[in-house]
C-alpha atoms as a PDB file:
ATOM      1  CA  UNK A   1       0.000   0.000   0.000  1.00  0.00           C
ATOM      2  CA  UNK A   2       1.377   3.336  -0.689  1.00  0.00           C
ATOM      3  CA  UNK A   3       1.418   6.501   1.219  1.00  0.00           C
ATOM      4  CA  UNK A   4       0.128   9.571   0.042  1.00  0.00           C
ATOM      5  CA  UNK A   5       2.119  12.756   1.093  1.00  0.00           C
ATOM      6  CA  UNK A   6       1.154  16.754   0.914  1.00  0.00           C
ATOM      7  CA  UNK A   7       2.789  19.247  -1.225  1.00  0.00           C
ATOM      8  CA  UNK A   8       4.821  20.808   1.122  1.00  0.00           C
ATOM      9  CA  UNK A   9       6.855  18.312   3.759  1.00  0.00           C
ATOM     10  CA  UNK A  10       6.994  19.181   7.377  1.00  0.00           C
ATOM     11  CA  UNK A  11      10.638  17.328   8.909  1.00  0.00           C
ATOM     12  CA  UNK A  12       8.351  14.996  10.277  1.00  0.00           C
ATOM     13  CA  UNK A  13       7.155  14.136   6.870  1.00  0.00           C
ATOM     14  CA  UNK A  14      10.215  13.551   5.153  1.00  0.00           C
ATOM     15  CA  UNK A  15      11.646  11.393   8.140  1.00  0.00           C
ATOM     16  CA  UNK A  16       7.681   8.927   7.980  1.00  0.00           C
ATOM     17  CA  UNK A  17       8.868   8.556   4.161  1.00  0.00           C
ATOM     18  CA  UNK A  18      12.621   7.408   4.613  1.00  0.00           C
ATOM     19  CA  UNK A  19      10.742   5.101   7.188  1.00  0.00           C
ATOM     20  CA  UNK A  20       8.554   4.000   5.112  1.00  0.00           C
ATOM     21  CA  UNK A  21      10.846   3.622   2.060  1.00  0.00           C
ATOM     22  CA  UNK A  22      13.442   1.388   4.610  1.00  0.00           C
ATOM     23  CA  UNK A  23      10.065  -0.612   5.182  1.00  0.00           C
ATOM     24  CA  UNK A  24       9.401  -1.171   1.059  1.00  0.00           C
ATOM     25  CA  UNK A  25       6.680   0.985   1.556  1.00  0.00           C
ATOM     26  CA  UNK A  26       5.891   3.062  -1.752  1.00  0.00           C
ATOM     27  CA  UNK A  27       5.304   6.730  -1.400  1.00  0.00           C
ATOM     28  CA  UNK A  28       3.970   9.302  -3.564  1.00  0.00           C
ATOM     29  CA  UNK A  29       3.964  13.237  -2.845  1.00  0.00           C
ATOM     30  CA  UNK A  30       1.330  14.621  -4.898  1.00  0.00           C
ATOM     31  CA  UNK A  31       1.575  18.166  -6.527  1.00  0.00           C
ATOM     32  CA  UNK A  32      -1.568  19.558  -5.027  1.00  0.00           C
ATOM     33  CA  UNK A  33      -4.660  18.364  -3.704  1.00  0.00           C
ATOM     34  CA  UNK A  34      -5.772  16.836  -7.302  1.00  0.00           C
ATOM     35  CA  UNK A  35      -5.542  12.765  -6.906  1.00  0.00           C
ATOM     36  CA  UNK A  36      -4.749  11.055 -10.170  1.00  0.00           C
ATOM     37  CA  UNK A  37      -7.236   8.511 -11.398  1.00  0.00           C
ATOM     38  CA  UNK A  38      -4.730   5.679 -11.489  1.00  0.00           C
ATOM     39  CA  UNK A  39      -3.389   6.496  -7.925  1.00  0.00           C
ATOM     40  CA  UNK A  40      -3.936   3.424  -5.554  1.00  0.00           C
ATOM     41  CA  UNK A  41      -2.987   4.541  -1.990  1.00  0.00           C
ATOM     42  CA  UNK A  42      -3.972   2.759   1.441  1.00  0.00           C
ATOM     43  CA  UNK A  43      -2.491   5.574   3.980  1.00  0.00           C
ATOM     44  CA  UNK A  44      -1.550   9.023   4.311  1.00  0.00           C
ATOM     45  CA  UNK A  45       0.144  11.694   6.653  1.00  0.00           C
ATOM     46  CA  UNK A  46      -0.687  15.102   6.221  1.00  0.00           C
ATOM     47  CA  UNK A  47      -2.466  18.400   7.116  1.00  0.00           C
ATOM     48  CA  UNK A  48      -6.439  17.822   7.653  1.00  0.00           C
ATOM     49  CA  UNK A  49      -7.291  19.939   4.196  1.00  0.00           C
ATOM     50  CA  UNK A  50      -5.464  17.586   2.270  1.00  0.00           C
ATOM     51  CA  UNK A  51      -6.727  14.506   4.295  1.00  0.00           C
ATOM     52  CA  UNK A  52     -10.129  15.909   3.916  1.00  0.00           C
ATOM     53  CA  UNK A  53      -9.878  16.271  -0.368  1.00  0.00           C
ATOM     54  CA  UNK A  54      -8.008  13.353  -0.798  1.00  0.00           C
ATOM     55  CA  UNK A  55      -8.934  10.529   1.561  1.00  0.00           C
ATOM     56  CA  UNK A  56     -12.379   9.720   0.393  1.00  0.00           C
ATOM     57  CA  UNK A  57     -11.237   9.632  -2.996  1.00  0.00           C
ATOM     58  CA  UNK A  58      -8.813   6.800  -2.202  1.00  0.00           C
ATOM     59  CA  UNK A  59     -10.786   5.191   0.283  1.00  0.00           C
ATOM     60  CA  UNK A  60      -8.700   5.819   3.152  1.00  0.00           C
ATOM     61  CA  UNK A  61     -10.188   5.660   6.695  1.00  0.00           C
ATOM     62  CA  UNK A  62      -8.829   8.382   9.626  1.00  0.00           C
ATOM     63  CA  UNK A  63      -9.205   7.911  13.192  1.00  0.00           C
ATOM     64  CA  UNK A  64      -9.283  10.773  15.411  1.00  0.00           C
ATOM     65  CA  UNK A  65     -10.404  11.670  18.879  1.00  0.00           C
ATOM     66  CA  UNK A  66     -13.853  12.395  19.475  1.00  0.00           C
ATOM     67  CA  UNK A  67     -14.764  16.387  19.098  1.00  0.00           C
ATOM     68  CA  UNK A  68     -15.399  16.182  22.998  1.00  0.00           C
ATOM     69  CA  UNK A  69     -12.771  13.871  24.049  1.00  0.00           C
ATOM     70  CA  UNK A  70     -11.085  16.105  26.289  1.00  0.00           C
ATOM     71  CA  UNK A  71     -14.030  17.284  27.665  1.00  0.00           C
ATOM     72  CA  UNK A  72     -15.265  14.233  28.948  1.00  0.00           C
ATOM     73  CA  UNK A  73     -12.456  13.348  30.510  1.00  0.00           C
ATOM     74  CA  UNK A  74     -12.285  12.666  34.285  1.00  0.00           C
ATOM     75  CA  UNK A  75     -11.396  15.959  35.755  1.00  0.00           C
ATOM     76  CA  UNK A  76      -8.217  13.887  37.221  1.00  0.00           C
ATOM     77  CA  UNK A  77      -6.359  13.440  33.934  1.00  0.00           C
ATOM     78  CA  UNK A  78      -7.162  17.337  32.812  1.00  0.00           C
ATOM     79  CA  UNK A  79      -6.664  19.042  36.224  1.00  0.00           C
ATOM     80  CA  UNK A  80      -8.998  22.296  34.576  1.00  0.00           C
ATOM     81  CA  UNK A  81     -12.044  22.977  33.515  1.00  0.00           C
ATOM     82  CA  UNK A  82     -12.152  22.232  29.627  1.00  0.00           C
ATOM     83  CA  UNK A  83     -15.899  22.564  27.365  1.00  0.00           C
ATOM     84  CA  UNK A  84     -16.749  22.041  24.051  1.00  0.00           C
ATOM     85  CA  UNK A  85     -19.575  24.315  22.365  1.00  0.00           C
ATOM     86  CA  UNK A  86     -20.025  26.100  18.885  1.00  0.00           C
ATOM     87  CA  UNK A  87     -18.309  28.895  18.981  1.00  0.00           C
ATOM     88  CA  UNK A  88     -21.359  31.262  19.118  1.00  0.00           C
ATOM     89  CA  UNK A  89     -21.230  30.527  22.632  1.00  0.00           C
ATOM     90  CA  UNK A  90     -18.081  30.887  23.149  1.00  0.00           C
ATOM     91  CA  UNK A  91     -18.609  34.526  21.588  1.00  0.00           C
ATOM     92  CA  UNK A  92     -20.189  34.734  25.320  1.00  0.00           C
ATOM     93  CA  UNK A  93     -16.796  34.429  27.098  1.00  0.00           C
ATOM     94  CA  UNK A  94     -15.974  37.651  28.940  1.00  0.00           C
ATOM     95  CA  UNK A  95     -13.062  36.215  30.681  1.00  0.00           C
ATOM     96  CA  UNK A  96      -9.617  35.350  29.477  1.00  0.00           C
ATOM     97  CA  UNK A  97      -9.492  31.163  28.432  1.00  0.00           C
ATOM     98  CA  UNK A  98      -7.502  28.942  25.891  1.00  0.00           C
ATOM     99  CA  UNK A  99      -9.475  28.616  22.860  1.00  0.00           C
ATOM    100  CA  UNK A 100      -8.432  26.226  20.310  1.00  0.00           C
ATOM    101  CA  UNK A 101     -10.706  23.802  17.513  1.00  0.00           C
ATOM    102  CA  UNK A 102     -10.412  20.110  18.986  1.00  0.00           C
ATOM    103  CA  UNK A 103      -9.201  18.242  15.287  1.00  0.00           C
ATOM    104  CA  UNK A 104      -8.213  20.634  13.168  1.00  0.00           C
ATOM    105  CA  UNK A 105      -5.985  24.278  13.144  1.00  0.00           C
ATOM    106  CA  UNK A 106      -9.144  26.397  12.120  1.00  0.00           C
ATOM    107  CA  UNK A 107      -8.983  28.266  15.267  1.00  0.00           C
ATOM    108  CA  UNK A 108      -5.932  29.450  16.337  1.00  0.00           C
ATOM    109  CA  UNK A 109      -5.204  28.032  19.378  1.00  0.00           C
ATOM    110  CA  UNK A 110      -4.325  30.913  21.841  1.00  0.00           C
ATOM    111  CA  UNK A 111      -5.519  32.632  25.346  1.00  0.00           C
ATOM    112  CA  UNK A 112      -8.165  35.136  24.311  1.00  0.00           C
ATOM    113  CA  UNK A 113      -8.811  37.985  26.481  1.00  0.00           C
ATOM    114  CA  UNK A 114     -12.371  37.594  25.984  1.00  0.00           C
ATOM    115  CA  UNK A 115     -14.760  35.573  23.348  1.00  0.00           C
ATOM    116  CA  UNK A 116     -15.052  39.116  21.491  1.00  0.00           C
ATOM    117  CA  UNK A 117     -11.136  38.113  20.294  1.00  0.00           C
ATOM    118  CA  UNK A 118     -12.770  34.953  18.925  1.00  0.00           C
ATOM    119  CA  UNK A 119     -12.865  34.874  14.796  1.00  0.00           C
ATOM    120  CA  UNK A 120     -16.222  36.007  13.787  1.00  0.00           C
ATOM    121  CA  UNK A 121     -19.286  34.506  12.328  1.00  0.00           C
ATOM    122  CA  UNK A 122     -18.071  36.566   9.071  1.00  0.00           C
ATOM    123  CA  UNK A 123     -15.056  34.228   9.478  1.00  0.00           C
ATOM    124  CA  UNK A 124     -15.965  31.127  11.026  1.00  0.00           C
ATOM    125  CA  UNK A 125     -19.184  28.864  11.066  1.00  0.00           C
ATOM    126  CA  UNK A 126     -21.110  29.694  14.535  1.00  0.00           C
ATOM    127  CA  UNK A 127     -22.202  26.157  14.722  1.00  0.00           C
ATOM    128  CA  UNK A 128     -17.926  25.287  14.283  1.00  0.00           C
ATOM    129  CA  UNK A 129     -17.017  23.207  17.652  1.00  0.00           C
ATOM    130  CA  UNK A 130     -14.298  24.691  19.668  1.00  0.00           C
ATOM    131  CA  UNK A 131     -12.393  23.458  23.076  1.00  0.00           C
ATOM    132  CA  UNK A 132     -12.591  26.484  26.088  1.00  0.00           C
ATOM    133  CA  UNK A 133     -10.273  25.577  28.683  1.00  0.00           C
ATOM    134  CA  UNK A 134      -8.963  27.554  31.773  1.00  0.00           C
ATOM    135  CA  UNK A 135      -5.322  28.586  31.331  1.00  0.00           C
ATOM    136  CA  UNK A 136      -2.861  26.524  32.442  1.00  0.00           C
ATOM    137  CA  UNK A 137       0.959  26.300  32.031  1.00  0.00           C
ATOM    138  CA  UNK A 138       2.961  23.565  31.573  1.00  0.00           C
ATOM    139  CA  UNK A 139       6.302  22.900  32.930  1.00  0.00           C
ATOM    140  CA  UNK A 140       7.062  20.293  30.242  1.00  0.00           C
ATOM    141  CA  UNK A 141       4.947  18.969  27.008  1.00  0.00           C
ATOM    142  CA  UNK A 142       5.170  15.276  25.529  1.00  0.00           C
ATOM    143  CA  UNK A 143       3.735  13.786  22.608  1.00  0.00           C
ATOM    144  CA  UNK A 144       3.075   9.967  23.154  1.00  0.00           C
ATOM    145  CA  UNK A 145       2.282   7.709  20.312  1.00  0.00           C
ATOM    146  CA  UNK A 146      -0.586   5.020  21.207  1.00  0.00           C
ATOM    147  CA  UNK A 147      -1.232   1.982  19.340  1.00  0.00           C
ATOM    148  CA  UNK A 148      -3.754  -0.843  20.227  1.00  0.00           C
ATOM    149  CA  UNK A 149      -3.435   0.473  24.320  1.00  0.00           C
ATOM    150  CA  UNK A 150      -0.100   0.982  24.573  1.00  0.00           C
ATOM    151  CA  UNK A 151       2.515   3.853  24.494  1.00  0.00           C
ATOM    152  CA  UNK A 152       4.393   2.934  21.040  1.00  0.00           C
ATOM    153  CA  UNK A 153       6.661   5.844  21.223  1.00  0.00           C
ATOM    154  CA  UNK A 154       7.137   9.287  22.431  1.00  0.00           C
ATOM    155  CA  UNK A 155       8.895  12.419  22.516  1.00  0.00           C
ATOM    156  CA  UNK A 156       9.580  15.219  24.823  1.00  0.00           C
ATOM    157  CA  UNK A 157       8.752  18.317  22.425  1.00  0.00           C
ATOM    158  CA  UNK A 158       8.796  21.685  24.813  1.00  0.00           C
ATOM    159  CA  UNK A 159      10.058  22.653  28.168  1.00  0.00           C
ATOM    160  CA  UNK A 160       8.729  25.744  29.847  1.00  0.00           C
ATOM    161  CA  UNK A 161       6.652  26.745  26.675  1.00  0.00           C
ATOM    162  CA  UNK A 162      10.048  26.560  24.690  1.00  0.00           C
ATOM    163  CA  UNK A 163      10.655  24.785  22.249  1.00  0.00           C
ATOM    164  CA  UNK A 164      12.668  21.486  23.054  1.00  0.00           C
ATOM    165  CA  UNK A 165      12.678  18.306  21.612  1.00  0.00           C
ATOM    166  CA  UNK A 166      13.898  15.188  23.173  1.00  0.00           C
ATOM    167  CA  UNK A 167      13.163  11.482  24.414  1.00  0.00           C
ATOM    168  CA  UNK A 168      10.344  10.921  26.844  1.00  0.00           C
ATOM    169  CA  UNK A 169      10.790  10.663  30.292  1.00  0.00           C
ATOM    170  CA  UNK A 170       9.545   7.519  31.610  1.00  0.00           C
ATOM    171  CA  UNK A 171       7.338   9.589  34.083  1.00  0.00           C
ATOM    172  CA  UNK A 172       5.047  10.711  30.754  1.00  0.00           C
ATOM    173  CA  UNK A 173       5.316   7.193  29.527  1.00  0.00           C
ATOM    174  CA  UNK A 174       3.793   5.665  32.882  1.00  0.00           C
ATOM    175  CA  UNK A 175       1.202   8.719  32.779  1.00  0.00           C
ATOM    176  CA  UNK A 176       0.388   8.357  29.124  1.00  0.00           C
ATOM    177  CA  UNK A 177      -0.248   4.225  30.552  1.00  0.00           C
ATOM    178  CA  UNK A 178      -2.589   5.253  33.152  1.00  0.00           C
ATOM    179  CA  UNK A 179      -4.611   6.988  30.925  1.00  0.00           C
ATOM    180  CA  UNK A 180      -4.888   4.112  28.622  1.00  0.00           C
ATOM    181  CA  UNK A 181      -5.321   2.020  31.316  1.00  0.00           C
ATOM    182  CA  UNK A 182      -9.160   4.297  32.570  1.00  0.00           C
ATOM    183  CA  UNK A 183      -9.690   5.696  29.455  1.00  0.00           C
ATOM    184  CA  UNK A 184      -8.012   4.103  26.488  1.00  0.00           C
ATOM    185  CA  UNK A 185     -11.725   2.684  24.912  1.00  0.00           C
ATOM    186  CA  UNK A 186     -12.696   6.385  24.492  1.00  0.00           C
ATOM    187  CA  UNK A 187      -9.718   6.463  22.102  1.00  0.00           C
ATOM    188  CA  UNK A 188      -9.307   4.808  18.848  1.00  0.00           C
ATOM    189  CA  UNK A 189      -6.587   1.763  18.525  1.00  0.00           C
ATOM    190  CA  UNK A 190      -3.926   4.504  16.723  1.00  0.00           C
ATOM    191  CA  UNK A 191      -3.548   7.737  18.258  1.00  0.00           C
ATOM    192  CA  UNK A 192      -0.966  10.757  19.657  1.00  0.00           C
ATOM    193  CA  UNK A 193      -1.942  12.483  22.802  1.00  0.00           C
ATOM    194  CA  UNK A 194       0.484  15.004  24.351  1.00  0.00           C
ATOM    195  CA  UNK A 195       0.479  15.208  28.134  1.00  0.00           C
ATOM    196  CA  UNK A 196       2.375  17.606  30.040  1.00  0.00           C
ATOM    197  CA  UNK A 197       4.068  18.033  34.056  1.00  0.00           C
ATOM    198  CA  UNK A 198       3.118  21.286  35.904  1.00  0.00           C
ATOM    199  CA  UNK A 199       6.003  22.929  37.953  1.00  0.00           C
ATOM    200  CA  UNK A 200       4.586  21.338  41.154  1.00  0.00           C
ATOM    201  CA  UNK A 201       4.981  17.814  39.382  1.00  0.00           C
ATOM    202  CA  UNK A 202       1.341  16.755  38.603  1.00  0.00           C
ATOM    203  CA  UNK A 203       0.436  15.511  35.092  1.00  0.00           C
ATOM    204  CA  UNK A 204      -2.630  16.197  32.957  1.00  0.00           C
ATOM    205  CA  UNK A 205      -3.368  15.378  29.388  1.00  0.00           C
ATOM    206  CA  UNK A 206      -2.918  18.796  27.266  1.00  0.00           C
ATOM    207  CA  UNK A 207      -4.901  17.127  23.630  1.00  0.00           C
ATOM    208  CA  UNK A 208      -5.314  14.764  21.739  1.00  0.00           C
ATOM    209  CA  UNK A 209      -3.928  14.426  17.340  1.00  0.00           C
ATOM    210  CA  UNK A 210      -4.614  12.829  14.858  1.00  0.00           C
ATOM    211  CA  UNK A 211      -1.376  10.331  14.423  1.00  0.00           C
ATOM    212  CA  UNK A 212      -2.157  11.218  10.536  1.00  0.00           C
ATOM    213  CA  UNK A 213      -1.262  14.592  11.159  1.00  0.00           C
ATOM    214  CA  UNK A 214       1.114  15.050  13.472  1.00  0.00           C
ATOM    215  CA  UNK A 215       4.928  16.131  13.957  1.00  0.00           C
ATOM    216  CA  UNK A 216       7.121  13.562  15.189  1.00  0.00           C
ATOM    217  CA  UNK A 217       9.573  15.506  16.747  1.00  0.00           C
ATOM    218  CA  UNK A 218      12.107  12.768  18.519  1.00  0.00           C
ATOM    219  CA  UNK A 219       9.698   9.765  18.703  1.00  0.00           C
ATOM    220  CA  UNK A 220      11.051   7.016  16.989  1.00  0.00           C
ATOM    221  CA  UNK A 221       9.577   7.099  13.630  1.00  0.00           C
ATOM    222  CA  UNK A 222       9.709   3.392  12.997  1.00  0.00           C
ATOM    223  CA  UNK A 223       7.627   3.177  15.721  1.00  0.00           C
ATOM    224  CA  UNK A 224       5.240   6.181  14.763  1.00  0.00           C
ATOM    225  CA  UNK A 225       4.756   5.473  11.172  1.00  0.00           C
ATOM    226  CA  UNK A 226       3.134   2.152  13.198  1.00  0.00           C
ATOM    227  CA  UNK A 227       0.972   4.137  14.134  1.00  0.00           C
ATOM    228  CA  UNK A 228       0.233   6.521  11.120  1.00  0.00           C
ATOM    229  CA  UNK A 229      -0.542   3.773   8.911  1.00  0.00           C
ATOM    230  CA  UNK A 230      -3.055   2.428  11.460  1.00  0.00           C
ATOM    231  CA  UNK A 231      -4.379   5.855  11.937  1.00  0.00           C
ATOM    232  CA  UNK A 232      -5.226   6.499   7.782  1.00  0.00           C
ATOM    233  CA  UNK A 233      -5.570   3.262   6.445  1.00  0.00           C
ATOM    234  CA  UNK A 234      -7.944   1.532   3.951  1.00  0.00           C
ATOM    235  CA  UNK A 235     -12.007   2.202   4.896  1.00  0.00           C
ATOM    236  CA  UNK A 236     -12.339  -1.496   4.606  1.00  0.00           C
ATOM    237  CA  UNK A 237      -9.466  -2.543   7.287  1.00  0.00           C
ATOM    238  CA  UNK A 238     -11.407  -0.375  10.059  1.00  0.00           C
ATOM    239  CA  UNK A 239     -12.195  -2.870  12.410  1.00  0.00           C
ATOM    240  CA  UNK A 240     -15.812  -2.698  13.994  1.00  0.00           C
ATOM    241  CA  UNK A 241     -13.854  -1.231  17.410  1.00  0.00           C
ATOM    242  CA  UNK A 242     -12.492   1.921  15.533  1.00  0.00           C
ATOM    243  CA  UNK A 243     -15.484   2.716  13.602  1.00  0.00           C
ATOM    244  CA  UNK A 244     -16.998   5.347  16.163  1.00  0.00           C
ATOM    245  CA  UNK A 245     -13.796   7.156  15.549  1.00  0.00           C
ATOM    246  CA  UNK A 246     -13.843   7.823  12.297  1.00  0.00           C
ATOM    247  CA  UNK A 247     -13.314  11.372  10.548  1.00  0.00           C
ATOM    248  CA  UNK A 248     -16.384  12.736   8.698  1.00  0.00           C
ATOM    249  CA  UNK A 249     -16.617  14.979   6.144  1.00  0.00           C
ATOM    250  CA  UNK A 250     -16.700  18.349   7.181  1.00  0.00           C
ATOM    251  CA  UNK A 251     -15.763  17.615  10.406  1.00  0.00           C
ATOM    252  CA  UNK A 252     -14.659  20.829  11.247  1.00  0.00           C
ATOM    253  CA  UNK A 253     -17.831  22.825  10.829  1.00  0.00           C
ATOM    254  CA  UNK A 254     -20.402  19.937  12.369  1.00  0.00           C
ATOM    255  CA  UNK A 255     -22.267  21.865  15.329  1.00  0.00           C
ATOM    256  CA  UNK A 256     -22.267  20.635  18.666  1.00  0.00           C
ATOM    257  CA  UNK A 257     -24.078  20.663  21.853  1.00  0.00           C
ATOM    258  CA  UNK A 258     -21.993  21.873  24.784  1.00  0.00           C
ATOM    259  CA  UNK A 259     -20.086  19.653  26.599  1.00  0.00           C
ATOM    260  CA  UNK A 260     -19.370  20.413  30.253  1.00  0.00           C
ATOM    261  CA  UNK A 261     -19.547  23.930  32.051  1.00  0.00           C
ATOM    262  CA  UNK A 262     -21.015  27.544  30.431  1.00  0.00           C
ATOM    263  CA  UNK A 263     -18.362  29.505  29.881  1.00  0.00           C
ATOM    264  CA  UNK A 264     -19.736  31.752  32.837  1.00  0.00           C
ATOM    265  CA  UNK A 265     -18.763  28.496  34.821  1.00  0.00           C
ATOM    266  CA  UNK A 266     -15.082  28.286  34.141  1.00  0.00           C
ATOM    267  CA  UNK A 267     -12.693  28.977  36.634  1.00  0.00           C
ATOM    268  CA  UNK A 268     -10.187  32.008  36.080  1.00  0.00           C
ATOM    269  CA  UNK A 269      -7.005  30.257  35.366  1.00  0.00           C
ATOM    270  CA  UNK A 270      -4.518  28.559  36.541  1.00  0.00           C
ATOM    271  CA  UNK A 271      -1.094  29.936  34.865  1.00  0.00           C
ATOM    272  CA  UNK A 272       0.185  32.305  32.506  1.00  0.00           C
ATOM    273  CA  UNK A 273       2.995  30.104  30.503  1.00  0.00           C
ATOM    274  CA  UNK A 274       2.271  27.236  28.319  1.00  0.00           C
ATOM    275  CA  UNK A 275      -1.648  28.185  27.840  1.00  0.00           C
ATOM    276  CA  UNK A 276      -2.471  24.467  25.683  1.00  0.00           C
ATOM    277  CA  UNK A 277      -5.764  22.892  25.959  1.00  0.00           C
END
């Protein structure tokens, strides 16, 4: 099966292919978001626009993390109050909160000093889902590669909001197999989550990614192409356990009711570094 790769390559991209190539895995990079008729393609890694345009053409499945996934988690694994609602009610905010879209990049993710900062309905869907979390920094941010309810790999990628990539401490790695351990059937079988370590040495999950489009940073990306070509593989290899997690079309504009507190209801913050969902 070959995988399908964006225009542009991110570093993580171009390290997936030479993995992929050691494996005998073809690859193709395609010019634009056009797919030829003749291409045959089981898997991908890329950028949700191009997974969106060119994944149901080939028939190519993509897990991902339910919109309110983070939401629903037990408060012990978040350590803040996190919600998911269209953003028309997060237009309601009059507080400052971490904003961010839960699958995709369509809202920046940032601390807004109020939901006036929010895109507008001339910009955005109102019905588009978005995550409102209290602010919280993180001392240092991990990116842990799942597969089938374990941690496959991982890789320390900031430090005090900073930039810093790295192996994972063993720490995240016990953390990230906890989580699996409560809550890894509210998860599909291929998945990243990054988790993080305040500076008084608790953990909490920051989000959840799409292993299909995600940066690889130092995981070991023998290991994480694992789990990208688990993550977007053929429609009719999705067992019957992954099926609930399956990417729809225009996923990023499907409304949603709200998921935990009104934004009235959040708390006021608990930090001013690392400010991640």
């Amino acid at each position: 099966m070959t995988l399908v790769l964006p225009p542009r390559l991110t570093a993580s991209a171009q390290t997936l292919r030479e993995a992929a190539r050691r494996r005998g895995l073809p690859t193709v990079q395609l010019p634009d978001f056009g797919v030829p008729p003749d291409l045959r393609a089981g898997h991908l890694h890329a950028g949700p626009g191009f997974a969106d345009a060119v994944a149901p053409v080939l028939g190519i499945a993509l897990l991902e993390a339910p919109v309110d996934w983070l939401a629903r988690l037990p408060r012990s694994y978040t350590r803040r109050e996190i919600v998911v609602m269209p953003i028309r009610e997060a237009y309601g905010l009059r507080r400052p909160a971490f904003v961010k879209s839960p699958n995709d990049k369509g809202i920046p993710a940032l601390v807004y000093s109020d939901g006036s900062r929010l895109p507008g309905p001339d910009e955005v869907d109102p019905r588009t889902p978005v995550l409102v979390s209290d602010v919280m920094a993180f001392d240092t941010e991990f990116r842990l590669y799942l597969l089938d309810g374990t941690v496959h790999t991982g890789s320390r990628y900031a430090e005090r909001g900073r930039l810093s990539p790295g192996p994972p401490s063993a720490d995240a790695i016990a953390f990230g197999a906890d989580l699996l351990a409560e809550c890894g059937g509210t998860l599909p079988s291929a998945i990243v989550v990054d988790v993080g370590s305040t500076a008084d040495g608790h953990w909490a999950v920051i989000e959840a990614n799409a292993a299909w489009a995600s940066g690889m940073y130092k995981a070991d990306p023998e290991r994480a192409l694992d789990v990208v070509l688990r993550a977007a593989a053929p429609a009719d290899a999705t067992t019957p356990r992954d099926r609930p997690f399956l990417r729809g079309p225009g996923e990023a504009a499907v409304g949603v009711p709200s998921v935990g507190a009104r934004p009235g209801d959040l708390g006021e913050g608990e930090g001013a570094g690392d400010t991640r969902t």
